[in-house]
Protein backbone atom coordinates (compact mmCIF):
# COMPACT_ATOMS: atom_id res chain seq x y z
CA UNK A 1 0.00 0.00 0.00
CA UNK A 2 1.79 3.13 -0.99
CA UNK A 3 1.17 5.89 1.08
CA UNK A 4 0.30 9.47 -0.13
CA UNK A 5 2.45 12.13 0.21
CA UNK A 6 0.43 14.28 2.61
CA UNK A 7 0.43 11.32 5.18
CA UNK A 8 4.06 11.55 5.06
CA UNK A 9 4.42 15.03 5.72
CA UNK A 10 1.63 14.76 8.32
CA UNK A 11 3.43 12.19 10.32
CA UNK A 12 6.62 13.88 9.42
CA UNK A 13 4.97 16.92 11.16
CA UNK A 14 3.96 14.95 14.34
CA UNK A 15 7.27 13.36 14.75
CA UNK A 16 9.03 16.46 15.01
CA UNK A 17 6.64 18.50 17.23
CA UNK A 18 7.28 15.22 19.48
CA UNK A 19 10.65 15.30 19.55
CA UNK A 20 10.77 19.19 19.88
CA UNK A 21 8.47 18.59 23.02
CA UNK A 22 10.78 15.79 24.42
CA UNK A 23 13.67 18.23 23.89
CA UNK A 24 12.12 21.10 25.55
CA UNK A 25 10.99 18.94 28.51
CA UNK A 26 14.20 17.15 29.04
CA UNK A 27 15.94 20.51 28.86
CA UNK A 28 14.04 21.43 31.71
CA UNK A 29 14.59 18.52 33.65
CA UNK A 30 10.88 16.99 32.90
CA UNK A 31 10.64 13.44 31.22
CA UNK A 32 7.01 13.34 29.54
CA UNK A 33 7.40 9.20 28.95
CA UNK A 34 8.02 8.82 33.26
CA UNK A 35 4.85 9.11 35.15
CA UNK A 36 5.42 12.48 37.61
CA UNK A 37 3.65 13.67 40.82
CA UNK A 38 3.32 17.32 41.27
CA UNK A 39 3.28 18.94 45.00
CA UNK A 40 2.74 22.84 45.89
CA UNK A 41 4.58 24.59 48.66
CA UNK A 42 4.07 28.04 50.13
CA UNK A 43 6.51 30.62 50.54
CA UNK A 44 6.68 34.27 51.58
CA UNK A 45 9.97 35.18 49.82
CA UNK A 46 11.62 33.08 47.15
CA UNK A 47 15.05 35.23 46.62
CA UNK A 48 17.30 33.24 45.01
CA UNK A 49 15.19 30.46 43.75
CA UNK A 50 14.49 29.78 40.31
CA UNK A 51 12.36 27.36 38.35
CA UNK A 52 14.71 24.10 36.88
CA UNK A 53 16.05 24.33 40.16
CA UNK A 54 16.60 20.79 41.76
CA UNK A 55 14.39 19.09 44.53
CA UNK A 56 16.23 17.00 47.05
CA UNK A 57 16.09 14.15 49.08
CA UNK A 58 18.85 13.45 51.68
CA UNK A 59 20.91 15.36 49.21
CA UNK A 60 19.75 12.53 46.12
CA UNK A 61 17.98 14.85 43.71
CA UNK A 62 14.13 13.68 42.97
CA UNK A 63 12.40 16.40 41.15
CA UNK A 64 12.51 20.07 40.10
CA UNK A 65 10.91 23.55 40.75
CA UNK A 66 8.34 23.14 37.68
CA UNK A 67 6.82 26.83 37.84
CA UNK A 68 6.23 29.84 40.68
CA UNK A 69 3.61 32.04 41.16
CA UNK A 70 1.83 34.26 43.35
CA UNK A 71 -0.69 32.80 45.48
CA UNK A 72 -4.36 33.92 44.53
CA UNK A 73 -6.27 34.79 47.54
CA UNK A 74 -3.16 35.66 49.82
CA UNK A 75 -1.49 38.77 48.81
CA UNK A 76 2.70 38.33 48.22
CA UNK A 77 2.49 34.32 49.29
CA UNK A 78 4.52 32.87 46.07
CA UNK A 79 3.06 29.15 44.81
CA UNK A 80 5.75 27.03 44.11
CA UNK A 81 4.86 24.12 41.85
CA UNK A 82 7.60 20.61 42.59
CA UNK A 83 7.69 17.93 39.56
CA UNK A 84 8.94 14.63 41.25
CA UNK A 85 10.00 12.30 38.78
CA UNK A 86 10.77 9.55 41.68
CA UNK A 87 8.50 7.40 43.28
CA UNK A 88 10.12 7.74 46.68
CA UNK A 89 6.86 7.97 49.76
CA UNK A 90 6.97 11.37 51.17
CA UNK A 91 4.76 11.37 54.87
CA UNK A 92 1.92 14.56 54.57
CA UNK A 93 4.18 16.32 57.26
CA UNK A 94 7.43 16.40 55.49
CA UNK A 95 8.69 19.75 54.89
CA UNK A 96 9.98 21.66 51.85
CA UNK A 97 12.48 23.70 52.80
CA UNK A 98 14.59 26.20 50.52
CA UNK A 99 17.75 25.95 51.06
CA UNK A 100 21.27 27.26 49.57
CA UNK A 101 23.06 24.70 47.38
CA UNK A 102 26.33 26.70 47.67
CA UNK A 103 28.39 29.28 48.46
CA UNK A 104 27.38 31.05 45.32
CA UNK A 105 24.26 31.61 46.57
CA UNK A 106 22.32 28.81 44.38
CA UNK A 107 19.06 28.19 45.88
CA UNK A 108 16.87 24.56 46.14
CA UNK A 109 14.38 22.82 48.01
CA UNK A 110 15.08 20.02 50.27
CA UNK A 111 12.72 17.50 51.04
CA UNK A 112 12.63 16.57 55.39
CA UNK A 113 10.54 13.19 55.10
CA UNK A 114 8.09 13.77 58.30
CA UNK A 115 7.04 10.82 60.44
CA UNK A 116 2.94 10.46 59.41
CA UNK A 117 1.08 7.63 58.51
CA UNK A 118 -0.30 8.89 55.28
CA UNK A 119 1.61 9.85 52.81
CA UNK A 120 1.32 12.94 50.01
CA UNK A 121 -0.45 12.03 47.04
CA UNK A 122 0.26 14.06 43.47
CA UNK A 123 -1.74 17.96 43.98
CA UNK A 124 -0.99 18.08 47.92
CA UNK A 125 0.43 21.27 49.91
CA UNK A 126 3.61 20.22 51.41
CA UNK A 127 4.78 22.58 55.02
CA UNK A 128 6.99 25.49 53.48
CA UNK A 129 10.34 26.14 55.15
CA UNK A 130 12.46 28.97 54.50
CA UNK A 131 16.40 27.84 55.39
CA UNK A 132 18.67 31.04 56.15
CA UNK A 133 21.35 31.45 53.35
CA UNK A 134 25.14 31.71 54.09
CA UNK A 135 25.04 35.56 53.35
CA UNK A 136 22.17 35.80 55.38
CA UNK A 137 23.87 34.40 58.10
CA UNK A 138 26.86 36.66 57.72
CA UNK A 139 24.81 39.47 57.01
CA UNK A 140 23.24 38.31 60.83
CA UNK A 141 26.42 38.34 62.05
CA UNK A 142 28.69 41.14 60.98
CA UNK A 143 25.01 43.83 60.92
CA UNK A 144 25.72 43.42 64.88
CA UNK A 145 29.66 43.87 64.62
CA UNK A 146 28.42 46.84 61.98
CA UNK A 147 26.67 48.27 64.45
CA UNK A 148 28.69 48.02 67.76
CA UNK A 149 31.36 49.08 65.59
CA UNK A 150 29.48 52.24 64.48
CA UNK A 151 29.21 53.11 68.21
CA UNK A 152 32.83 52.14 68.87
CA UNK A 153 33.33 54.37 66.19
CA UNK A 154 31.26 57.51 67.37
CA UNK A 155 32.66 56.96 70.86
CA UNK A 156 35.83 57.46 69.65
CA UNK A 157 35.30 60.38 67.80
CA UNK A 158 33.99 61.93 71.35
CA UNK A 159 36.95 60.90 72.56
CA UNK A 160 39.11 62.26 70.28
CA UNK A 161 37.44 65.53 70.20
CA UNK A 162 37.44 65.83 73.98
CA UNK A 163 40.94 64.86 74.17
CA UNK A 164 41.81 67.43 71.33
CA UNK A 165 40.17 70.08 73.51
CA UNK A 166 41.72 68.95 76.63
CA UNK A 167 45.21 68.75 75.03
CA UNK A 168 45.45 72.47 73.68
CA UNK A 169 48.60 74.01 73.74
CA UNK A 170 48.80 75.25 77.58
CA UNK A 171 48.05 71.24 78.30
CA UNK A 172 50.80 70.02 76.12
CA UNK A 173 53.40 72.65 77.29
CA UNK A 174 52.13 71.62 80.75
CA UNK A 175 52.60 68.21 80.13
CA UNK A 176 56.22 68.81 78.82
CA UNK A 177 57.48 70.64 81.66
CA UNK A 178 55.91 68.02 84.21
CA UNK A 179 58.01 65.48 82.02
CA UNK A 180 61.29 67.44 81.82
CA UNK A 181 60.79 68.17 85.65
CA UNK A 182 60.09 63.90 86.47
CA UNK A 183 63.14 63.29 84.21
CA UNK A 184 65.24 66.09 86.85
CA UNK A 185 63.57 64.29 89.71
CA UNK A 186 64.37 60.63 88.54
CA UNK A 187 67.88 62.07 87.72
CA UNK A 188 68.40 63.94 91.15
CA UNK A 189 67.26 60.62 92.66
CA UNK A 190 69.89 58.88 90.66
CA UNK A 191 72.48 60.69 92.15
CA UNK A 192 71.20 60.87 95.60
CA UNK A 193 71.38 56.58 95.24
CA UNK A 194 74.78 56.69 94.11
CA UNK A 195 75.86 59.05 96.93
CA UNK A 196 74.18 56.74 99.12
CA UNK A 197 75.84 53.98 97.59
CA UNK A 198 79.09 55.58 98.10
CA UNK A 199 78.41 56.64 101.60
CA UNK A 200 77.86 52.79 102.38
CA UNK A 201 81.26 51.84 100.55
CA UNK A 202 82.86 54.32 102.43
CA UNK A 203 81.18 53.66 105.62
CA UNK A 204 81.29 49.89 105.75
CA UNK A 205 83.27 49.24 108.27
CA UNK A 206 81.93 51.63 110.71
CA UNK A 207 78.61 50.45 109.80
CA UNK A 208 80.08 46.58 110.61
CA UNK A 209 81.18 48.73 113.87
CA UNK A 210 77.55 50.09 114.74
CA UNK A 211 76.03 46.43 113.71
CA UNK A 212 78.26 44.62 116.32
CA UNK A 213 77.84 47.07 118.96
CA UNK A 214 74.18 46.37 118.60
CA UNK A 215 74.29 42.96 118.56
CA UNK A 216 76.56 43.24 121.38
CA UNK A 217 73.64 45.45 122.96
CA UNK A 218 71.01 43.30 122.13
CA UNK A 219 72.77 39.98 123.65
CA UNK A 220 73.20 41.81 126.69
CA UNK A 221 69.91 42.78 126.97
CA UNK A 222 69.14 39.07 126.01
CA UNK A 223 71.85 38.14 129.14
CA UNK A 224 69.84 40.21 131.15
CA UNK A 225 66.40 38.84 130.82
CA UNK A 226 65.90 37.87 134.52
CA UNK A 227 66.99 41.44 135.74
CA UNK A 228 64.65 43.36 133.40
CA UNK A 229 62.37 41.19 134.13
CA UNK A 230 62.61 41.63 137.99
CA UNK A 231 63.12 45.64 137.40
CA UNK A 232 60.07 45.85 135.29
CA UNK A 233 58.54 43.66 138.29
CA UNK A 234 59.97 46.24 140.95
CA UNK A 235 58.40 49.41 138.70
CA UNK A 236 54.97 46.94 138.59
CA UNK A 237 55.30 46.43 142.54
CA UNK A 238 55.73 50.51 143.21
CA UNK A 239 52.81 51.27 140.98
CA UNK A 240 50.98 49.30 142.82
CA UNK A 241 51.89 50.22 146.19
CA UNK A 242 51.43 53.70 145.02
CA UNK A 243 47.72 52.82 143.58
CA UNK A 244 47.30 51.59 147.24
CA UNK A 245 48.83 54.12 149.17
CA UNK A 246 45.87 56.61 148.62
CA UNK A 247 47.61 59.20 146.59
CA UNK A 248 44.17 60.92 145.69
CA UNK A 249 43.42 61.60 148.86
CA UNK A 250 47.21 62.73 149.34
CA UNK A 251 47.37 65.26 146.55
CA UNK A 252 43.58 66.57 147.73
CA UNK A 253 45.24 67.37 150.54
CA UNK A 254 48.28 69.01 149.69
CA UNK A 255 45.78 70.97 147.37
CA UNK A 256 44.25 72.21 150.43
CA UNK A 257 47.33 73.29 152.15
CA UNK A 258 48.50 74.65 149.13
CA UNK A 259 45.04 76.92 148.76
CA UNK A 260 45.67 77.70 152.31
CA UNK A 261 48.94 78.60 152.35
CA UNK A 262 48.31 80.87 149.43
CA UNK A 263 45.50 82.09 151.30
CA UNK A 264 48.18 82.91 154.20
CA UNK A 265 50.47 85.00 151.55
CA UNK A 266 47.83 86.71 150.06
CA UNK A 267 46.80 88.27 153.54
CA UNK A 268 50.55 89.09 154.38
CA UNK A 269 50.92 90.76 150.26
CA UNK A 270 47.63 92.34 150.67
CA UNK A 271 48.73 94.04 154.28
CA UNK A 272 46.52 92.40 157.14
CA UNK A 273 47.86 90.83 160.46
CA UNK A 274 51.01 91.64 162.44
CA UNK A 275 53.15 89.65 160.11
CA UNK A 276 51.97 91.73 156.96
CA UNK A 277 52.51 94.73 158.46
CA UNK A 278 55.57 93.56 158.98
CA UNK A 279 56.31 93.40 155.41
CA UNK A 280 54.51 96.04 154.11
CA UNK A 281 55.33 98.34 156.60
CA UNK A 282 58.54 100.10 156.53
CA UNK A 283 58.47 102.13 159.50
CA UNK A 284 57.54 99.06 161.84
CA UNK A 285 60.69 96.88 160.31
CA UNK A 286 62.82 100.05 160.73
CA UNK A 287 61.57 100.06 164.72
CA UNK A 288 62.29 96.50 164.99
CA UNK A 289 65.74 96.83 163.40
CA UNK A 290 66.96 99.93 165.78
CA UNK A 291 65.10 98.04 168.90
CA UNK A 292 67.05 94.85 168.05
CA UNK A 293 70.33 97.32 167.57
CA UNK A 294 69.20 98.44 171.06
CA UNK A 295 69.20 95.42 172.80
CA UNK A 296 72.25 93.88 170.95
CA UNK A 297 73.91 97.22 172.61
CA UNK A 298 72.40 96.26 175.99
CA UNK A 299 73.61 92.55 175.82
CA UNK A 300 77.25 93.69 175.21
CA UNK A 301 77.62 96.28 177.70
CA UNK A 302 76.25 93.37 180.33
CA UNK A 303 78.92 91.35 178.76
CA UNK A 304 81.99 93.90 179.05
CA UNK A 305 80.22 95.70 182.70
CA UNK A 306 78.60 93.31 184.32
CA UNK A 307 79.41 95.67 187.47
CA UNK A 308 77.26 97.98 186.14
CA UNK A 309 74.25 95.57 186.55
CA UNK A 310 75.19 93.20 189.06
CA UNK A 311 76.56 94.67 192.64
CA UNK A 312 77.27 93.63 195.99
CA UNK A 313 78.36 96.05 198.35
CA UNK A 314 78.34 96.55 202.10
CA UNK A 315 78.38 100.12 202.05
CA UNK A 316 75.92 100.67 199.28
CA UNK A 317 76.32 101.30 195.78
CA UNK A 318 77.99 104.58 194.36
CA UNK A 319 75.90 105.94 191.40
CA UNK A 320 78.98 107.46 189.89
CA UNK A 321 81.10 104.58 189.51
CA UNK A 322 80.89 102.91 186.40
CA UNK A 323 78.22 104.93 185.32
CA UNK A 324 76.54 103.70 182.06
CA UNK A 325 78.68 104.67 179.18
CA UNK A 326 77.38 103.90 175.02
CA UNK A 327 79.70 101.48 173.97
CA UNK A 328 82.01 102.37 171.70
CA UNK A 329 82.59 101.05 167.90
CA UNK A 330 85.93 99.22 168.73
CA UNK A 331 84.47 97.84 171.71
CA UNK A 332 81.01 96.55 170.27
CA UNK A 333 80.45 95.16 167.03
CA UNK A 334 76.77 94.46 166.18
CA UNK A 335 76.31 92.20 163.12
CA UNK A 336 74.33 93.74 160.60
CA UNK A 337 71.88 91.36 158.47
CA UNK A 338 73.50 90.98 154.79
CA UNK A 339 71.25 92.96 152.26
């Protein structure tokens, strides 16, 4: 049977749109002769994801993102659409979770097999996960370090400009002379070391001297333990007899013979009694003086004429013998108190 030419082209036609279809498909991942299950998943924010990427299972790739659109009824939720070419059971709880393939940033979805009963059948809604890319994470980490170091970075400039203002010129000039006068100071002490390092070269041996002499002290003072000991018991048995002995009651007394006696010579300064008269009065002393005179006179002409006193006579006495005569300066000699 000889078949027309238009059948030819005809299934010429169909043959290629077939294999253009197969072609596309596999480009994208999709073989149309291998019976596929399709799953959805849910995501707020698909950055980096794109569709032909792969779908994975323990890290064995399964499927790939078919399509991805926005959800709908909810506003900015993104529809993800998963081809899985693999007949591998996935639970109704597992998760698919975007994740980042590598370094470069490369997004996918990993499938977490979950733990229920029933599994997903082809059309289901699998739980959406959104995994934190490395750049994400680093972003996380340094935006903190950014920030701190921001601060850091203001604080400093506070710093700086207080120091600035506090450093002026009268500051630094300040500063200089207080570190030319610590170097003088540090240098002055030098010396004074060294002369005191010299003055103990040169004085060694009389500082050997002073160090025996007080050893020689101190083993003296060590030989004579039991006779400190029984002077410092001597001192300890006088204080005590002297706490005994009443020496309040002592002193209060003294204190009133003291007041009294001062009582006494302020009557004889201010005048009153014989015996301030006495003192004050220089007409009585004078009387006294020339009436002791008098009988000083009196006592030596007794002593050189006791006839003139004493007499025994039968015939009476004569009035002109040895009549009283003032004694002369050769014969009496009165001894005058010593100004």
């Amino acid at each position: 049977m000889k078949l027309s030419r238009e059948l030819k082209f005809g299934a010429l036609t169909i043959l290629t749109l077939t294999a253009f279809i197969w072609g596309v498909n596999f480009l994208k991942g999709k073989d149309i002769f291998n019976r596929q299950r399709t799953f959805y998943a849910v995501y707020d924010n698909v950055t980096g994801l794109m569709t032909a990427n792969s779908v994975t299972i323990n890290g064995l790739s399964v499927g790939q993102v078919s399509s991805m659109q926005f959800h709908p009824s909810k506003p900015g939720k993104v529809v993800v659409e998963l081809s899985m070419f693999n007949d591998v059971k996935i639970p109704k709880n597992s998760i698919a979770r975007i994740f980042s393939s590598d370094l470069l940033g490369t997004r996918g979805i990993q499938i977490v097999i979950g733990d229920a009963p029933e599994d997903a059948v082809s059309g289901d809604t699998l739980i959406s996960q959104m995994q934190t890319s490395l750049q994400d994470e680093v972003n996380d980490l340094v935006q903190p370090i950014m920030r701190k170091a921001e601060t850091m970075m203001s604080s400093v400039d506070s710093v700086l400009t207080m120091m600035n203002q506090v450093f002026n010129k009268n500051t630094r000039d300040n500063l200089i002379n207080t570190i030319e006068s610590l170097r003088n100071t540090l240098m002055s002490l030098e010396s004074a070391t060294q002369s005191v390092d010299t003055l103990m070269v040169s004085q060694k041996q009389r500082l050997a001297h002073i160090i025996g002499n007080v050893e020689s002290i101190s083993a003296n003072l060590k030989q004579n333990n039991d006779n400190l000991s029984r002077v410092i018991k001597n001192a300890a048995d006088i204080s005590d007899t002297i706490a005994r002995a009443k020496l309040g009651t002592t002193l209060a007394t003294l204190n009133n013979s003291v007041n009294g006696l001062s009582t006494i010579v302020g009557k004889i300064e201010s005048g009153k009694g014989s015996l301030g008269l006495l003192v004050n009065d220089d007409k009585m002393y004078h009387e006294l003086e020339q009436a002791s005179m008098q009988l000083n006179q009196l006592i030596e002409d007794m002593k050189l004429h006791p006839e003139r006193y004493v007499h025994f006579s039968v015939f009476g006495r004569s009035n002109r013998k040895n009549a009283y005569q003032p004694p002369t300066d050769s014969s009496l000699k009165i001894n005058k108190p010593k100004k």
